[in-house]
Protein backbone atom coordinates (compact mmCIF):
# COMPACT_ATOMS: atom_id res chain seq x y z
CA UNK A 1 -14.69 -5.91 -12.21
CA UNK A 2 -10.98 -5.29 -10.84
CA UNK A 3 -9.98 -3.46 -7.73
CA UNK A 4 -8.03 -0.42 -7.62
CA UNK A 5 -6.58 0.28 -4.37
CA UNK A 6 -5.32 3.82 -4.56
CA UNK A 7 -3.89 6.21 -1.68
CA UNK A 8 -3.11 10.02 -1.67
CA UNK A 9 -0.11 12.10 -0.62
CA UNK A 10 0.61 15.85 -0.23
CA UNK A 11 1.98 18.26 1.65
CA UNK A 12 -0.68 20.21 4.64
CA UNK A 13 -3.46 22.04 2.45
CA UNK A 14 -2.82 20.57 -0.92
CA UNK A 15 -6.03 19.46 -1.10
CA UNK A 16 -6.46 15.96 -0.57
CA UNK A 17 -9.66 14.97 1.16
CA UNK A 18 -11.13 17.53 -0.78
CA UNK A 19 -9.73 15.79 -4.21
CA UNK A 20 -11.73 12.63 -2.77
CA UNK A 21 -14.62 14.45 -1.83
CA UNK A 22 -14.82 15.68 -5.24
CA UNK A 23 -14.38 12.37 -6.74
CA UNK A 24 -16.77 10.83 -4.26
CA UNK A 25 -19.27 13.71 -5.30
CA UNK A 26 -18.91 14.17 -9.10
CA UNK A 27 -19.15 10.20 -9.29
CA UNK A 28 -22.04 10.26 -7.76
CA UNK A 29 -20.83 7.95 -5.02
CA UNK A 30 -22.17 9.96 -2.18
CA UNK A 31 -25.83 9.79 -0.75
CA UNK A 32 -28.14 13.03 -0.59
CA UNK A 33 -28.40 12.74 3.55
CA UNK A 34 -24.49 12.51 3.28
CA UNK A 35 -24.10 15.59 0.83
CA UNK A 36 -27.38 17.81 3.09
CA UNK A 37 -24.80 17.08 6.13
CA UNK A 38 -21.71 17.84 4.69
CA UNK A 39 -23.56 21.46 3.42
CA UNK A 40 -24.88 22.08 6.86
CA UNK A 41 -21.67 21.64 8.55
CA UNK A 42 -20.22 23.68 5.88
CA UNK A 43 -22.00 26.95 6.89
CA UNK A 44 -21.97 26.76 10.05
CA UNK A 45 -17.95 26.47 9.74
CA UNK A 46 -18.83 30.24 7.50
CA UNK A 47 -17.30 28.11 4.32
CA UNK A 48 -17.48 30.03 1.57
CA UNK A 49 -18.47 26.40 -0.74
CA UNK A 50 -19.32 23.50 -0.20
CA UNK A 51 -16.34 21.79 1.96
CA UNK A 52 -15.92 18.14 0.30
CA UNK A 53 -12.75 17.52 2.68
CA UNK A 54 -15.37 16.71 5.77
CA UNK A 55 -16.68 13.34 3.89
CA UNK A 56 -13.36 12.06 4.85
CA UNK A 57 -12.17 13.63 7.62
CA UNK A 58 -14.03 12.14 10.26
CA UNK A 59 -12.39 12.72 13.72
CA UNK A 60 -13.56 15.79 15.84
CA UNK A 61 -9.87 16.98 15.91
CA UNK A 62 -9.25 16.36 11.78
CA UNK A 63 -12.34 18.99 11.30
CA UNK A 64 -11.53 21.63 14.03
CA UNK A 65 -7.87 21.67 12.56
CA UNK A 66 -8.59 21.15 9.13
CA UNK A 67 -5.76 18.37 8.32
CA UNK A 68 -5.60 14.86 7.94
CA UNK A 69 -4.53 12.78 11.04
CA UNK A 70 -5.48 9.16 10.65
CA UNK A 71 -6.09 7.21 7.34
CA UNK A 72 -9.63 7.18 6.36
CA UNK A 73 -10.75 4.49 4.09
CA UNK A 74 -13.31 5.02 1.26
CA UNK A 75 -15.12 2.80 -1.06
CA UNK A 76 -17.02 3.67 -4.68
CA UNK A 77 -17.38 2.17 -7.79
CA UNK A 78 -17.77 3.10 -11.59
CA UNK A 79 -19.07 0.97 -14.36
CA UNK A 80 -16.08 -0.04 -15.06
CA UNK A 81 -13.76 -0.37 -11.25
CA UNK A 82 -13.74 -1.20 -8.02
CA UNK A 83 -12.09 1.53 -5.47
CA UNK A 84 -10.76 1.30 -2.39
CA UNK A 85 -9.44 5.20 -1.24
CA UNK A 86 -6.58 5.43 1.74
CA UNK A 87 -6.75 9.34 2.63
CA UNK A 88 -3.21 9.81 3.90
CA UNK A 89 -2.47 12.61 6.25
CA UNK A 90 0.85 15.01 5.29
CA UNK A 91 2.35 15.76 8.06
CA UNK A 92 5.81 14.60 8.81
CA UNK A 93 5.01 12.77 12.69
CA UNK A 94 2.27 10.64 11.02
CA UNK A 95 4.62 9.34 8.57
CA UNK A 96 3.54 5.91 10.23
CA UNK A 97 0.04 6.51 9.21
CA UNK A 98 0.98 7.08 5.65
CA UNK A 99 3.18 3.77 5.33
CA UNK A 100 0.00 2.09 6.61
CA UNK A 101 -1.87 3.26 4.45
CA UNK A 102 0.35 2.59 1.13
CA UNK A 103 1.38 -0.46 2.08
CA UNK A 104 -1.56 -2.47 -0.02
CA UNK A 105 -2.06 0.48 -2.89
CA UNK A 106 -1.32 0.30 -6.42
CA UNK A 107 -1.75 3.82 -7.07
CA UNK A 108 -0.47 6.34 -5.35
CA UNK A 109 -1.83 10.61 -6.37
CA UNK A 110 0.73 12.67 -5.19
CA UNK A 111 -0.61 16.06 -4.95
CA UNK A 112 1.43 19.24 -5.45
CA UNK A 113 -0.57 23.08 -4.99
CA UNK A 114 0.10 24.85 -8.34
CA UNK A 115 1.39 28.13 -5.77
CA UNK A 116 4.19 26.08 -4.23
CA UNK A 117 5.51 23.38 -6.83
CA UNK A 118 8.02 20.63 -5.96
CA UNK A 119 8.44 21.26 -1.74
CA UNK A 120 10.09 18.91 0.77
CA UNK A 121 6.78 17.05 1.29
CA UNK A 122 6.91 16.25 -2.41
CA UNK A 123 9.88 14.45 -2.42
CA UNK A 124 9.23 12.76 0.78
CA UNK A 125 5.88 11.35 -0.06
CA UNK A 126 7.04 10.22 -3.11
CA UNK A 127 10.45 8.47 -1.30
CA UNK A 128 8.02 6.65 0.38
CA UNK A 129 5.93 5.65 -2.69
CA UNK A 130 9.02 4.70 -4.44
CA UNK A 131 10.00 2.28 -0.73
CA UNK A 132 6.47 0.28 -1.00
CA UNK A 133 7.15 -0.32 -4.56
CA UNK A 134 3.94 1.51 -5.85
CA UNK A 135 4.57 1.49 -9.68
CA UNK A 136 1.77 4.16 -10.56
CA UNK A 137 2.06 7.54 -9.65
CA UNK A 138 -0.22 10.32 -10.78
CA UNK A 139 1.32 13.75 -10.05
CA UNK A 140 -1.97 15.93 -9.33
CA UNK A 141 -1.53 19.50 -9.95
CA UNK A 142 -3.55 20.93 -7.80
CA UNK A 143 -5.00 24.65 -7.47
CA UNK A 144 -4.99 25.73 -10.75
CA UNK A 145 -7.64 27.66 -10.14
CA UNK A 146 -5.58 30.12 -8.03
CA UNK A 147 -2.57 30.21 -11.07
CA UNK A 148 -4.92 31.53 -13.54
CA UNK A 149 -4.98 28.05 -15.35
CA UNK A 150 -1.57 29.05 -16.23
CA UNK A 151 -0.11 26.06 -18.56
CA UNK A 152 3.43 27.75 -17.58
CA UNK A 153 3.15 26.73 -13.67
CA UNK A 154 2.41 23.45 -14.71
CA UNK A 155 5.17 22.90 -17.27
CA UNK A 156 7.85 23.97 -14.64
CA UNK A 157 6.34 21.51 -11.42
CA UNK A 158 6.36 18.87 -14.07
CA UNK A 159 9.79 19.37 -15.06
CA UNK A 160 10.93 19.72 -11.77
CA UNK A 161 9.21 16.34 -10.31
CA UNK A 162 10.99 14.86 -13.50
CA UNK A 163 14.29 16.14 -12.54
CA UNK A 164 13.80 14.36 -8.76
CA UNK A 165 11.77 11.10 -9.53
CA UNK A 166 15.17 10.28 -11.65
CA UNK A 167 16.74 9.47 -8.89
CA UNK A 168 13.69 6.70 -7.76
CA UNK A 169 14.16 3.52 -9.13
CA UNK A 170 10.32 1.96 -8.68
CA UNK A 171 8.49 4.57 -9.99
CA UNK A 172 8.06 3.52 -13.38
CA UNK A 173 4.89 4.90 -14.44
CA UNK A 174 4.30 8.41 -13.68
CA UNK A 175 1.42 10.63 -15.22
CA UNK A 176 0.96 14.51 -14.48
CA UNK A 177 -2.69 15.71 -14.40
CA UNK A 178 -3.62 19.39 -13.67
CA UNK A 179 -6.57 19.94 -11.81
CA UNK A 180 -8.99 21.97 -9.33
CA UNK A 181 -10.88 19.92 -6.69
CA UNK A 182 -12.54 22.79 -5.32
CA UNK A 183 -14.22 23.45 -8.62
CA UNK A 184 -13.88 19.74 -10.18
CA UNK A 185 -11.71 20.74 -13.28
CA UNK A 186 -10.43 17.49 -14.83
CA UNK A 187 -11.42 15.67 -11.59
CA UNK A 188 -14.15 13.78 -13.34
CA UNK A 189 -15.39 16.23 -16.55
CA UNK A 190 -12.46 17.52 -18.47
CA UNK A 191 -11.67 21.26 -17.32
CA UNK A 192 -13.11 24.21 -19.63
CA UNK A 193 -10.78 26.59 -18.15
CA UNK A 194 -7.66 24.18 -19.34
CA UNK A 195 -7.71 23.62 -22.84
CA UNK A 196 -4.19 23.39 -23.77
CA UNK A 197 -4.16 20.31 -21.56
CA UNK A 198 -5.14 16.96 -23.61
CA UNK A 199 -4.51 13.98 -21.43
CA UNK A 200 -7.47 12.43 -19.53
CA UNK A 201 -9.12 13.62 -16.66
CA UNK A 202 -7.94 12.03 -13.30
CA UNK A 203 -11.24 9.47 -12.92
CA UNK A 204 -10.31 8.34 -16.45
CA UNK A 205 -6.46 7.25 -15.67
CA UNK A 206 -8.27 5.80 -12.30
CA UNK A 207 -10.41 3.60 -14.44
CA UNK A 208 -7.99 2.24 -16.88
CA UNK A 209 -4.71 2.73 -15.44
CA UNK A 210 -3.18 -1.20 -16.24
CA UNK A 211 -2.35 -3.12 -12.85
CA UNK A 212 -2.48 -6.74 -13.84
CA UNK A 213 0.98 -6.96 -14.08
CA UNK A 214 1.52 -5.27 -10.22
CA UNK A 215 2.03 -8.97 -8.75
CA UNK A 216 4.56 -11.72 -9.19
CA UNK A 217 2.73 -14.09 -11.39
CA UNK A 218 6.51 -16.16 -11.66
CA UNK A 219 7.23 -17.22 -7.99
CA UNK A 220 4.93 -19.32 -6.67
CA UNK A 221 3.96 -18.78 -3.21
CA UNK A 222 1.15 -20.07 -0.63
CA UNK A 223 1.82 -19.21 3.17
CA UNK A 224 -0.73 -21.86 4.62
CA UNK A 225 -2.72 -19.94 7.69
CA UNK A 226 -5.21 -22.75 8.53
CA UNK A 227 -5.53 -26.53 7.98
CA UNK A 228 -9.29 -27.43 7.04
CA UNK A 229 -10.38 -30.85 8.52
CA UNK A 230 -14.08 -31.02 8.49
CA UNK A 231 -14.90 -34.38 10.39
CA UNK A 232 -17.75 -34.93 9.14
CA UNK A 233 -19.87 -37.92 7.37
CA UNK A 234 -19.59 -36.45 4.11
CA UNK A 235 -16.12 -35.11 3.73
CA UNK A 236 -14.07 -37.51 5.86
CA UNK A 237 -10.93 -37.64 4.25
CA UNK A 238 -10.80 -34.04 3.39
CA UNK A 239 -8.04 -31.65 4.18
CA UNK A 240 -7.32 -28.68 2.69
CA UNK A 241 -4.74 -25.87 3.82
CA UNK A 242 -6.23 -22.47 3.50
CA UNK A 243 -4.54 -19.10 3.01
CA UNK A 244 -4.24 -16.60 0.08
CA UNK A 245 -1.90 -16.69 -3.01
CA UNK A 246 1.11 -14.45 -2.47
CA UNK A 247 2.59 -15.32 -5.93
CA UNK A 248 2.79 -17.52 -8.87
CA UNK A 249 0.34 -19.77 -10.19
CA UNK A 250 -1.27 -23.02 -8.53
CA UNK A 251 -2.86 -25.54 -11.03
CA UNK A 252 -4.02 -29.33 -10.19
CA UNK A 253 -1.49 -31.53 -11.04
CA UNK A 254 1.68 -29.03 -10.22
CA UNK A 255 4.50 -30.61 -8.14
CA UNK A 256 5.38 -28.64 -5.00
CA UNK A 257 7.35 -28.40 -2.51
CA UNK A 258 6.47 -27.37 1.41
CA UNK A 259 8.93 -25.11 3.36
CA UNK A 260 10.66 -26.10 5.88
CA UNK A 261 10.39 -29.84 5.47
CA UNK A 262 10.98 -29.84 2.15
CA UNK A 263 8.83 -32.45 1.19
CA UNK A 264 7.60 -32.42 -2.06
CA UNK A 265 4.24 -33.89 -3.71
CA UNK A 266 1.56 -32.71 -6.12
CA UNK A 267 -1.80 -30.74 -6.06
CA UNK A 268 -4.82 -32.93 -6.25
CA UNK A 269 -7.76 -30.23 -6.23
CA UNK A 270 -7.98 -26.31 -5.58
CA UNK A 271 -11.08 -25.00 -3.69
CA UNK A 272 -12.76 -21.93 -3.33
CA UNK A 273 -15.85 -20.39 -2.26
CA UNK A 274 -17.19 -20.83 -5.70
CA UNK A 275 -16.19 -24.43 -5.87
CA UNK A 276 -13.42 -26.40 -7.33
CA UNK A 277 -10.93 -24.15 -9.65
CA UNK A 278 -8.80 -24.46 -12.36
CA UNK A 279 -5.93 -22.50 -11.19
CA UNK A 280 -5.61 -19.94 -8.33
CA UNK A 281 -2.99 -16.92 -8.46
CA UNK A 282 -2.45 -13.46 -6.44
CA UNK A 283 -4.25 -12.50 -4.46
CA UNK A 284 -6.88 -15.22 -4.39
CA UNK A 285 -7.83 -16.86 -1.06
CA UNK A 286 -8.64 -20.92 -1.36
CA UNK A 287 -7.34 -23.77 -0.05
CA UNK A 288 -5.33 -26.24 -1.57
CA UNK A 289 -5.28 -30.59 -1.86
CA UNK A 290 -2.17 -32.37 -1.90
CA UNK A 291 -1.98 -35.62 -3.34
CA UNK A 292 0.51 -37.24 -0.32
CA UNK A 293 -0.28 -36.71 3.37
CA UNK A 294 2.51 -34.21 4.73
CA UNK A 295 2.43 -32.40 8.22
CA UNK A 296 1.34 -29.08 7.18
CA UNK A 297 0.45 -26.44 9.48
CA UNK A 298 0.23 -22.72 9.70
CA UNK A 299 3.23 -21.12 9.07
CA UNK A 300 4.73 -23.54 6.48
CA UNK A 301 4.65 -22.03 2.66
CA UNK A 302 3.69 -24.45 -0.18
CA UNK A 303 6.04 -23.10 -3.36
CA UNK A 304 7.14 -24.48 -6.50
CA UNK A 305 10.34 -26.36 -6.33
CA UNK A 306 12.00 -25.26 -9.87
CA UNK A 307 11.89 -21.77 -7.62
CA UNK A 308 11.81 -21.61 -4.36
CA UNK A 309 12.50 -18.56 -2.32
CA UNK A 310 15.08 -17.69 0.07
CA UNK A 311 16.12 -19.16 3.38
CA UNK A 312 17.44 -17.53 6.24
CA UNK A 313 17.52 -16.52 9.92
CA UNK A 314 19.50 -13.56 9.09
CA UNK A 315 17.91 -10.70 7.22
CA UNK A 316 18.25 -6.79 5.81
CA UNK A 317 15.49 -4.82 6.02
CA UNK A 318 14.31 -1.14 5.40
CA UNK A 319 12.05 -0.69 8.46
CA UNK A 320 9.94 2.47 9.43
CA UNK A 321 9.26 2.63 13.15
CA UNK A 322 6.08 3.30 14.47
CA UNK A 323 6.63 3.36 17.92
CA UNK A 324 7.12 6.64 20.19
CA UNK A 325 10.17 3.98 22.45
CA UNK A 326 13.29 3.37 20.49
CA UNK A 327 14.25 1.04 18.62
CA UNK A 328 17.92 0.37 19.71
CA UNK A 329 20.51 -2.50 19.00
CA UNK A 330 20.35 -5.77 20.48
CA UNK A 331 16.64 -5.14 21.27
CA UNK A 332 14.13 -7.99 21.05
CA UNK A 333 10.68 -8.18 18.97
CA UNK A 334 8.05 -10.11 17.34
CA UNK A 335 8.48 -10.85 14.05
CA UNK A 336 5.31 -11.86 12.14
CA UNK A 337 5.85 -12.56 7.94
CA UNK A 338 3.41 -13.94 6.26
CA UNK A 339 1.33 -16.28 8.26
CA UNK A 340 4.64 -16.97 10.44
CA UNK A 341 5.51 -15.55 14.07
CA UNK A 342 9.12 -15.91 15.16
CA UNK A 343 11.28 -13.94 17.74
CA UNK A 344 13.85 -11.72 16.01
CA UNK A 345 16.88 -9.65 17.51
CA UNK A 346 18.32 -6.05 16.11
CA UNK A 347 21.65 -7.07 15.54
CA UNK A 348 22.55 -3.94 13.84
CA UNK A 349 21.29 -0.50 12.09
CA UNK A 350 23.15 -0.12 9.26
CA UNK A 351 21.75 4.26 8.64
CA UNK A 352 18.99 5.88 8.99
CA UNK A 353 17.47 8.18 5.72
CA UNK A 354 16.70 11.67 5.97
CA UNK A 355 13.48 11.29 3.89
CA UNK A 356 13.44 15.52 3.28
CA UNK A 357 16.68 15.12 1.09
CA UNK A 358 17.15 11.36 0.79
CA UNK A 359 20.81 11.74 2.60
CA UNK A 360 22.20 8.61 4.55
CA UNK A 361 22.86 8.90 8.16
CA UNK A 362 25.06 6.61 9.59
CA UNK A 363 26.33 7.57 13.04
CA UNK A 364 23.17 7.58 14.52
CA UNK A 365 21.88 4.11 15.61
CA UNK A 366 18.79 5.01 17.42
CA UNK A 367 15.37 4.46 15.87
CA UNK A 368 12.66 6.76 16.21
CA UNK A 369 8.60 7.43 15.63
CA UNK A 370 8.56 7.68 11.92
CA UNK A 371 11.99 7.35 11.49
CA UNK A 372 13.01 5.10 8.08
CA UNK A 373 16.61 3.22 7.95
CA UNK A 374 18.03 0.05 6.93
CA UNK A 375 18.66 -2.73 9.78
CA UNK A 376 19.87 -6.18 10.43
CA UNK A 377 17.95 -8.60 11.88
CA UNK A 378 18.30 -12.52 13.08
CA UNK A 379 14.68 -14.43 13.89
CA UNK A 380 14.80 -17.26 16.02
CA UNK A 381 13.64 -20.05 12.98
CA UNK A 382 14.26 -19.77 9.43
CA UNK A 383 11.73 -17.35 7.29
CA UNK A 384 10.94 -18.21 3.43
CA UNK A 385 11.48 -14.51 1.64
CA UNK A 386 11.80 -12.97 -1.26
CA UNK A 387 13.07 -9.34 -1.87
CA UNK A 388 10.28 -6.89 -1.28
CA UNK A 389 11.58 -5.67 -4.67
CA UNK A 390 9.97 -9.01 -6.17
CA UNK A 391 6.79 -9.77 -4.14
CA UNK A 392 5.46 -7.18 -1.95
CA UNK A 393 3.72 -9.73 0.48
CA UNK A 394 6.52 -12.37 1.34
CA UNK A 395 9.30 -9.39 1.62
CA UNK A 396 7.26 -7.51 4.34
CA UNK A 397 6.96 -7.93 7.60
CA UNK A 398 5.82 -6.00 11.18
CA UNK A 399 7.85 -6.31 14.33
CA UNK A 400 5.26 -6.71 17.37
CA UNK A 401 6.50 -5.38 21.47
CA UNK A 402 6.97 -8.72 23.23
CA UNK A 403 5.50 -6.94 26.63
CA UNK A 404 2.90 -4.40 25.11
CA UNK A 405 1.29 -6.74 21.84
CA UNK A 406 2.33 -2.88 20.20
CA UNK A 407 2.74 -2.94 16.40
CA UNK A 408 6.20 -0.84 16.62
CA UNK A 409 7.44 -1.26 13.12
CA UNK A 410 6.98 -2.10 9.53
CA UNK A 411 9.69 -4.15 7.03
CA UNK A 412 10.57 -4.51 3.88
CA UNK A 413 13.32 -7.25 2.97
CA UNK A 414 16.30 -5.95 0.72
């Protein structure tokens, strides 16, 4: 079975932990001690149902308030997927925590409440969907229930999302599903209540939504995080160089070529846990023989040499800062891409975007918490990149606090 990683977005109140709750429940993903807890805590909160948001929100503070702060992670499984669940929160100072979360999903439900339609939260969410490059967006109409069912609210959110997601250039497949996760109307069993509506029901697009075509399967790539020298009696000679596939295909006999030396030779043998393989391709961890002994060590990036990727010390990125000190010019980070670490220097902030109406700012060239803009940046040795645009793992990268070891912002090349 394939994995579907999948996050959600919304404004405050649209209903998102209680969308996964739902899921979680009508799957029948949840345990009976998990679902008697959730009920208890439910009346003694005076809940009128069943509250489904408190499988996911877990911190004392996310329960008392009744909003999302961190990103809770959830796992379940169908007959026919894998799911891994990032429960982002809404509001606009944990922006940070909902670019962490998105970073590694393919999916992304945007939720709108049926009483509101398109808001500024909308369009922001979905700015940042369209930034990390997730393709599949389901727009999830949610609180019909409190509309009347009305096909007519629907109709006009969907032609308004329309009218804005023109303007977003990576979000190329967008479906619009109305539901009710309070009462689980085309959550999981098509809704009664909705008729005139004859697309599938949200756990349906989940399951066979296409993704195989999400990574670069062109551009070879293969940061090398760990050279594998056993030393022992019965694999003396061996060495292998470990990391995960960030692109591209890998098959024995390939010619390749290792950044930065530039050496080239050919693969003699890829290994996995499950033994010797044919050919290894995103995102599939193994370790790779070379023919020719080469000084390899973490850091370097084995690649194809009909297409190699770029090579440079400066670099444009869109960054989103996740740290509560500025980031100002000439200031002085960690860079780590890939399975490289190099010292990098703002040389510049180009603008900042105002992510409620997607506006440019450009004479203010101070970065703060949450704040997303485009800057320039020079690293002390050359990286190997591509675009972000083109392969989501070799055109990202997080600057690191020299003093405090603080994670302070995330990248993505341009």
């Amino acid at each position: 079975m394939d994995l579907l990683r999948f996050t959600t977005a919304g404004s405050v109140d649209d209903g998102k932990s209680t969308l996964i709750g739902r899921l979680l429940y009508d799957s029948k993903n949840i345990f009976e001690d998990q679902l008697e807890a959730v009920e208890t805590s439910s009346k003694k909160r005076g809940d009128e149902n069943v509250n489904l948001a408190l499988l996911t929100d877990g911190l004392k503070a996310e329960r008392e308030q009744g909003i999302t702060i961190d990103v809770a992670y959830r796992y379940f499984a169908t007959p026919k997927r894998k799911f891994i669940i990032a429960d982002t929160p809404g509001h606009i100072q944990y922006t940070r925590n909902m670019v962490t979360g998105a970073s590694t999903a393919n999916l992304a439900i945007i939720l709108v409440d049926a009483r509101k339609g398109v808001i500024e939260q909308t369009c922001r969410h979905s700015f940042i969907a369209n930034l990390l490059r997730i393709q599949h967006v389901v727009v999830a109409v949610n609180k019909m229930d409190l509309v009347g069912y009305d096909q007519g609210v629907y109709d006009k959110i969907v032609a308004e999302f329309k009218e804005f997601s023109s303007r977003l250039d990576s979000l190329i497949d967008i479906s619009f599903i109305p539901i009710s996760a309070l009462h689980g109307d085309n959550v999981v069993e098509k809704s009664v209540a909705m008729g005139w509506y004859d697309g599938p029901t949200l756990l349906y697009h989940l399951e066979t939504v296409y993704i195989g075509s999400d990574q670069n399967h062109v551009q070879a790539r293969f940061p090398v995080q760990w050279v594998i020298r056993p030393h022992s009696d019965e694999h003396h000679d061996f060495r292998g160089y470990a990391g995960r596939v960030a692109g591209g295909v890998f098959k024995p006999g390939d010619e390749v070529q290792v950044q930065p030396s530039g050496f080239t030779s050919k693969i003699r043998a890829i290994h996995s846990s499950d033994g010797e393989l044919e050919e290894a391709f995103a995102p599939l961890s193994c370790s790779i023989l070379l023919e020719d002994e080469i000084d390899i060590s973490r850091g370097d990036m084995i690649v194809k040499s009909n297409n190699p990727p770029q090579k440079g010390q400066d670099i444009e990125a869109m960054v989103c800062w996740f740290s509560e000190r500025k980031m100002v010019p000439r200031g002085k980070y960690i860079l780590r891409h890939t399975s490289k670490e190099a010292k990098a220097i703002v040389k510049g902030l180009r603008y900042k975007v105002n992510i409620n109406n997607l506006h440019k700012v450009e004479d203010d060239f101070e970065f703060g918490l949450n704040e997303i803009g485009r800057v320039q940046l020079r690293t002390s040795s050359p990286l190997f990149y591509d675009s972000y645009r083109n392969n989501r793992t070799t055109g990202s990268f997080v600057l690191i606090d020299e003093q405090t070891n603080e994670t302070v912002g995330a990248g993505m090349i341009v």
